[in-house]
N, C-alpha and C. Protein backbone atom coordinates (compact mmCIF):
# COMPACT_ATOMS: atom_id res chain seq x y z
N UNK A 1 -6.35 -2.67 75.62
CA UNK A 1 -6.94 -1.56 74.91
C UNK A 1 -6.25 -1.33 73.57
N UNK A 2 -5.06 -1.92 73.40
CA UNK A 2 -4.11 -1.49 72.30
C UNK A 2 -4.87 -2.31 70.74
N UNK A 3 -5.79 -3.38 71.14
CA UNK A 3 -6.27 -4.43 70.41
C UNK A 3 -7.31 -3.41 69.92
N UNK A 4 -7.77 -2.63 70.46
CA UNK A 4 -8.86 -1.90 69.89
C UNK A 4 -9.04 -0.91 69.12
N UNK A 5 -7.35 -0.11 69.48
CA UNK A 5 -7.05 1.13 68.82
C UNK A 5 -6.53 0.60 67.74
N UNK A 6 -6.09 -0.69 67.38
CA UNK A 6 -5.77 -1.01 66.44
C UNK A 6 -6.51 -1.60 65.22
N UNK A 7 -7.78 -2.08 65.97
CA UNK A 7 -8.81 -2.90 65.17
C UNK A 7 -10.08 -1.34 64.59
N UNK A 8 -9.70 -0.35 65.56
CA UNK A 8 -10.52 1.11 65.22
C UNK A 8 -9.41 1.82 63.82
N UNK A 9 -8.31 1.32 64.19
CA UNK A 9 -7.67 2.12 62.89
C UNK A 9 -7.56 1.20 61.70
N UNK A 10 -7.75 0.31 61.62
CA UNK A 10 -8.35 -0.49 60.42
C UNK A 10 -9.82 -0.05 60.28
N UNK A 11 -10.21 -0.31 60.61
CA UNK A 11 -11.74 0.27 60.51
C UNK A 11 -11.90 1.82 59.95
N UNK A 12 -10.97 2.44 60.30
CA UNK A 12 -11.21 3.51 59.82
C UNK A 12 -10.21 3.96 58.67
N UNK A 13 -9.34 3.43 58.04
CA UNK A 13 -8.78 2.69 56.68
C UNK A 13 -9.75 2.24 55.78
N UNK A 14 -10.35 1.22 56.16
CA UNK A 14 -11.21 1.00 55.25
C UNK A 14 -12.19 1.78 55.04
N UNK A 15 -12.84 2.69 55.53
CA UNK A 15 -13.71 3.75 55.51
C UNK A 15 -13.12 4.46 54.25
N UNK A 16 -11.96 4.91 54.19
CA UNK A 16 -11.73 5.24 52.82
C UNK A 16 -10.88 4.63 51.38
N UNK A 17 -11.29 3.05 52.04
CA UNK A 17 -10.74 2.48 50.23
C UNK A 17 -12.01 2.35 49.89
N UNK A 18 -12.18 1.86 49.12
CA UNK A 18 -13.08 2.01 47.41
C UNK A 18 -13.26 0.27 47.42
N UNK A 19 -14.54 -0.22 47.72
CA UNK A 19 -15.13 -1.31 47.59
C UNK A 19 -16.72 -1.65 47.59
N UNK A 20 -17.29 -2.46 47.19
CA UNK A 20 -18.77 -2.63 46.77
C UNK A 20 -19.32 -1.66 46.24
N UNK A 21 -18.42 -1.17 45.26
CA UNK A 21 -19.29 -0.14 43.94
C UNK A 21 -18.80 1.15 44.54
N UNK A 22 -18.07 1.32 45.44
CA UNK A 22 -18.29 3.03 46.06
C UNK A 22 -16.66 3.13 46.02
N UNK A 23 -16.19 4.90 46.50
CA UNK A 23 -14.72 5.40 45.97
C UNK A 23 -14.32 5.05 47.55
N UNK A 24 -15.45 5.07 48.46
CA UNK A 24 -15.24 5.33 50.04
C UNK A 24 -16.47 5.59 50.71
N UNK A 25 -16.49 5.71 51.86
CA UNK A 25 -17.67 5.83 52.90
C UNK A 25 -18.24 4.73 53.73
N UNK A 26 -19.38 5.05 54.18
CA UNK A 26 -20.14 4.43 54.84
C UNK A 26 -20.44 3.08 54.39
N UNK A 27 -20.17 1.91 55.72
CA UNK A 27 -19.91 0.83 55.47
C UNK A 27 -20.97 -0.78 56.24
N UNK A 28 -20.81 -1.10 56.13
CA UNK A 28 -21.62 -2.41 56.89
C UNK A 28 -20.59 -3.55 56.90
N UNK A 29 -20.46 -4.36 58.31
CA UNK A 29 -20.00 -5.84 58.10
C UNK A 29 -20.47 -6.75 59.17
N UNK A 30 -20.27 -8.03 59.11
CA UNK A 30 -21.11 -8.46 59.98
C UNK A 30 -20.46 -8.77 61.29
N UNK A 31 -21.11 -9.91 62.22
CA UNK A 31 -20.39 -9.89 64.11
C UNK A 31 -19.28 -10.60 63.55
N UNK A 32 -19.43 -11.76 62.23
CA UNK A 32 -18.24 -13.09 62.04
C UNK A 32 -16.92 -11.87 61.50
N UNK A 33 -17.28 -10.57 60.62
CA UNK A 33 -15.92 -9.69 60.49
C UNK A 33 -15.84 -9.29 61.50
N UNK A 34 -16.15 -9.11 61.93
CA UNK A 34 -16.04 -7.86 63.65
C UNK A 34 -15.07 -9.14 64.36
N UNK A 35 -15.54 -10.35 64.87
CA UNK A 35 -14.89 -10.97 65.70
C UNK A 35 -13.94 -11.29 64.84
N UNK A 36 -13.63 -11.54 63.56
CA UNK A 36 -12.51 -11.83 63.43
C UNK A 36 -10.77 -10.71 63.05
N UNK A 37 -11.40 -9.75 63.31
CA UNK A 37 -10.59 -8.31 63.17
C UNK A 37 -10.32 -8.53 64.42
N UNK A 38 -11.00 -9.12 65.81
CA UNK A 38 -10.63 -8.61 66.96
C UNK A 38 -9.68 -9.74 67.30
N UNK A 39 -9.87 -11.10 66.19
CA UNK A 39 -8.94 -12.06 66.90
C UNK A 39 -9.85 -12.87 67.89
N UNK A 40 -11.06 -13.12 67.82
CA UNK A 40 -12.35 -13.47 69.34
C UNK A 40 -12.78 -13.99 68.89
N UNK A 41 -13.27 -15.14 69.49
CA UNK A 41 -14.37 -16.27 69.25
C UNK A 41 -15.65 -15.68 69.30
N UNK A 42 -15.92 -14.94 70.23
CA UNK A 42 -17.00 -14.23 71.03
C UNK A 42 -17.02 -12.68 70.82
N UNK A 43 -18.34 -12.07 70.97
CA UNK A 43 -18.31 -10.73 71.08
C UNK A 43 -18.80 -10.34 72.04
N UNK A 44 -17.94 -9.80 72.92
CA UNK A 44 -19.08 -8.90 74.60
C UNK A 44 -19.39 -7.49 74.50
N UNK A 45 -20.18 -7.02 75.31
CA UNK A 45 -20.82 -5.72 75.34
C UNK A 45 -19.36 -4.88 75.61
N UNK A 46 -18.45 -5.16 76.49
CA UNK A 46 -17.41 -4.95 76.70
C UNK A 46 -16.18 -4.53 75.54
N UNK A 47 -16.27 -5.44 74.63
CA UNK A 47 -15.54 -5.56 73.86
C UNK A 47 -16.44 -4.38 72.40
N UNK A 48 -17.53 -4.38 72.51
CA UNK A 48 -18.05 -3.69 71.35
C UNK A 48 -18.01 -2.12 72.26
N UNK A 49 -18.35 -1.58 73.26
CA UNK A 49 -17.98 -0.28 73.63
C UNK A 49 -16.55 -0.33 73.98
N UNK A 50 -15.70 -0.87 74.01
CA UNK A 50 -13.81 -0.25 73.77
C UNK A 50 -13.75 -0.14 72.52
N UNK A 51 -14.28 -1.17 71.49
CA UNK A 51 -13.79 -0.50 70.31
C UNK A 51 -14.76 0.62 69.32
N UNK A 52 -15.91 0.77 70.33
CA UNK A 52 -16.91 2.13 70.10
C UNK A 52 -16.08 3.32 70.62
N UNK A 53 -15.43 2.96 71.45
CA UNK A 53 -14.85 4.43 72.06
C UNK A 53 -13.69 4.68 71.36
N UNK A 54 -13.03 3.62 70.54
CA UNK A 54 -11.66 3.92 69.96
C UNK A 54 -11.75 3.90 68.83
N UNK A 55 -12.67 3.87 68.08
CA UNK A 55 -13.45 3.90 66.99
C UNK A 55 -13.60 5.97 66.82
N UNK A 56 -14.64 6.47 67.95
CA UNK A 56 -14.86 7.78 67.65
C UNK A 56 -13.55 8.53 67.80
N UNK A 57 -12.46 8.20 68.85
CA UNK A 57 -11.24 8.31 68.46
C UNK A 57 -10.65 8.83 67.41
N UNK A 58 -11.33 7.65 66.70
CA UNK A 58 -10.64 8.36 65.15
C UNK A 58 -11.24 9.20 64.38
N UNK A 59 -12.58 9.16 64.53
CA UNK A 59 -13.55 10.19 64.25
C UNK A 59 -14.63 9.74 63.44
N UNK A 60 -14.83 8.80 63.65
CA UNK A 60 -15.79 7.70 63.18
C UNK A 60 -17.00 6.72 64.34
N UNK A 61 -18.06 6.42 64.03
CA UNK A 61 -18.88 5.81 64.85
C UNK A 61 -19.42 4.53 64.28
N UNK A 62 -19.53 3.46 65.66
CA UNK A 62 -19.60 2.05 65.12
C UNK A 62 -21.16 2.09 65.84
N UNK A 63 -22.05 1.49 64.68
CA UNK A 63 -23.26 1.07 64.69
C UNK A 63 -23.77 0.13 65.30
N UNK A 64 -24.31 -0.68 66.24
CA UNK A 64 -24.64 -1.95 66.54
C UNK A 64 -25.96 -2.14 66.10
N UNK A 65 -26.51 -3.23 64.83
CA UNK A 65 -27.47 -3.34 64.27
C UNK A 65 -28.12 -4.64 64.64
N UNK A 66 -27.59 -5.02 65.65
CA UNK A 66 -28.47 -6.49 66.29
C UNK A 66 -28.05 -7.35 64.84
N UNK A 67 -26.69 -7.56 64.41
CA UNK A 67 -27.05 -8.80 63.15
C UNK A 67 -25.32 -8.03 62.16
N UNK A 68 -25.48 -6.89 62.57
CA UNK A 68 -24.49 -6.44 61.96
C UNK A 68 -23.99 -4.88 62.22
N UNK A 69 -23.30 -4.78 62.03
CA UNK A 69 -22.23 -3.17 62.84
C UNK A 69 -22.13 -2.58 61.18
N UNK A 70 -22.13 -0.78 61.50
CA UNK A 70 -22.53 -0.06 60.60
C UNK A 70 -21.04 0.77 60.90
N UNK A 71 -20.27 1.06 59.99
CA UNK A 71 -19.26 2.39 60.64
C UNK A 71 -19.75 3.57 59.78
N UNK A 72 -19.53 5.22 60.22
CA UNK A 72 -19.56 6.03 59.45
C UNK A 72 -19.18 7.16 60.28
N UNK A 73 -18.94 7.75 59.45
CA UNK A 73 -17.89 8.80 59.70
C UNK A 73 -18.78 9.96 60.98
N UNK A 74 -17.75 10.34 61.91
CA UNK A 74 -18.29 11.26 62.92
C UNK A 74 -19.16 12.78 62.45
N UNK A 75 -18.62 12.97 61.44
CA UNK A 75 -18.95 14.20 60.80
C UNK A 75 -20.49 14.04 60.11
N UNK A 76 -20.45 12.89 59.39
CA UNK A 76 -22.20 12.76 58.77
C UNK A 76 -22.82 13.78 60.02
N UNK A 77 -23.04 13.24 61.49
CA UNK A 77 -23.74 13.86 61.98
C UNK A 77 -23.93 15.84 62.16
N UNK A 78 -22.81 16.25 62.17
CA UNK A 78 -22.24 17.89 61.91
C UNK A 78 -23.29 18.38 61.87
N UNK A 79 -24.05 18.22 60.66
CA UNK A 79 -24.76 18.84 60.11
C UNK A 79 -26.28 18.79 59.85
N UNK A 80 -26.54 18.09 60.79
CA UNK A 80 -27.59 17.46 61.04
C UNK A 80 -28.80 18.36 61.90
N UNK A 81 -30.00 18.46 61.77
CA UNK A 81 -30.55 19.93 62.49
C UNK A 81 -30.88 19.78 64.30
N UNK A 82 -30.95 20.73 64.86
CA UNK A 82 -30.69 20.85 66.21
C UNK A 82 -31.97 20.57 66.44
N UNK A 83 -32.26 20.06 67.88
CA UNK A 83 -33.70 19.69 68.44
C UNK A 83 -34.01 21.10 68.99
N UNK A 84 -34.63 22.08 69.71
CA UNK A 84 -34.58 22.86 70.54
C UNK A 84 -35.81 22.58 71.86
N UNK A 85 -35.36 23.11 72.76
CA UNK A 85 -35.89 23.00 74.12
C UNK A 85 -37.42 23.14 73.59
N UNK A 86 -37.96 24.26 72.90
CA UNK A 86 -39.02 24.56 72.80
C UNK A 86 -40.03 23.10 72.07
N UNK A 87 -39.11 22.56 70.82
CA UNK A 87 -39.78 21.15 70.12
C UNK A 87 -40.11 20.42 70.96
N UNK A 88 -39.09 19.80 71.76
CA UNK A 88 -38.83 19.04 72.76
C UNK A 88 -40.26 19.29 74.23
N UNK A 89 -40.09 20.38 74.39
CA UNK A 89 -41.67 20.43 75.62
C UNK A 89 -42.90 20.63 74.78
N UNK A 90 -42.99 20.83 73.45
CA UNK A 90 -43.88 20.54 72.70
C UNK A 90 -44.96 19.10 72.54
N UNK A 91 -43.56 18.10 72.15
CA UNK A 91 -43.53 16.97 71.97
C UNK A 91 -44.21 16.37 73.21
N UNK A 92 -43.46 16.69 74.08
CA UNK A 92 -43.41 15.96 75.25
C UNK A 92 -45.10 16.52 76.10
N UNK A 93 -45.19 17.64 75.58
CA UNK A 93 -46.94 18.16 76.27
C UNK A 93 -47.79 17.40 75.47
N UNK A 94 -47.66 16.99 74.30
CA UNK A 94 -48.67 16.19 73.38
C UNK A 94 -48.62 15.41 74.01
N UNK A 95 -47.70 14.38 74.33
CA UNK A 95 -47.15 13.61 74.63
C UNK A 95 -48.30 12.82 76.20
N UNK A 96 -48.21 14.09 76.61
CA UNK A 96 -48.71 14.30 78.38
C UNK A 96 -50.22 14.34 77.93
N UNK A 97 -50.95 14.97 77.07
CA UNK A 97 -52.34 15.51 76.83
C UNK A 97 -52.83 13.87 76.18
N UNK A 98 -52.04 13.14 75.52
CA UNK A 98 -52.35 12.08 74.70
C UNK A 98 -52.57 10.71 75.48
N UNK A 99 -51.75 11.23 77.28
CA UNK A 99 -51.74 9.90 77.89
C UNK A 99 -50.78 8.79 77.53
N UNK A 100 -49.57 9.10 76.77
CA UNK A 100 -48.35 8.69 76.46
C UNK A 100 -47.40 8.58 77.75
């Protein structure tokens, strides 16, 4: 597990240096960086949720984009607007009336 908390705190280092035009932020790299931060030939489902979980750890979330992993910061989401119960059985009665 120590491989992960360590490969999550690089990851989340680089979140704030200043590369491809930007001061910091939100990032993209592909499975060949990913496996090679981890030291792995291979990438398992295993291996991408330990370092998802040690990743938010730091307060950051790792993306899995089928082709390439997204990191960004835990907080983007904060502020983001709430669903409520009421939308939600809305949705879901259309949903029912539509034969969905």
């Amino acid at each position: 597990m120590m491989l992960f908390r360590h490969a999550a705190r690089r990851l989340a280092v680089l979140y704030g240096d200043s590369f491809g035009g930007k001061p910091n932020g939100r990032y993209r790299m592909s499975a060949k960086q990913l496996r090679q931060l981890l030291g792995r030939r291979r990438l398992y489902e295993d291996d991408i949720r330990d370092l998802t979980r040690a990743l938010l750890e730091e307060g950051y979330v790792l993306v899995d984009m089928d082709g390439f992993f997204v990191v960004l910061s835990a907080n983007t989401f904060v502020n983001y607007r709430r669903l409520s119960a009421e939308n939600l059985e809305t949705v879901l009665a259309d949903a029912n009336a539509d034969g969905l």
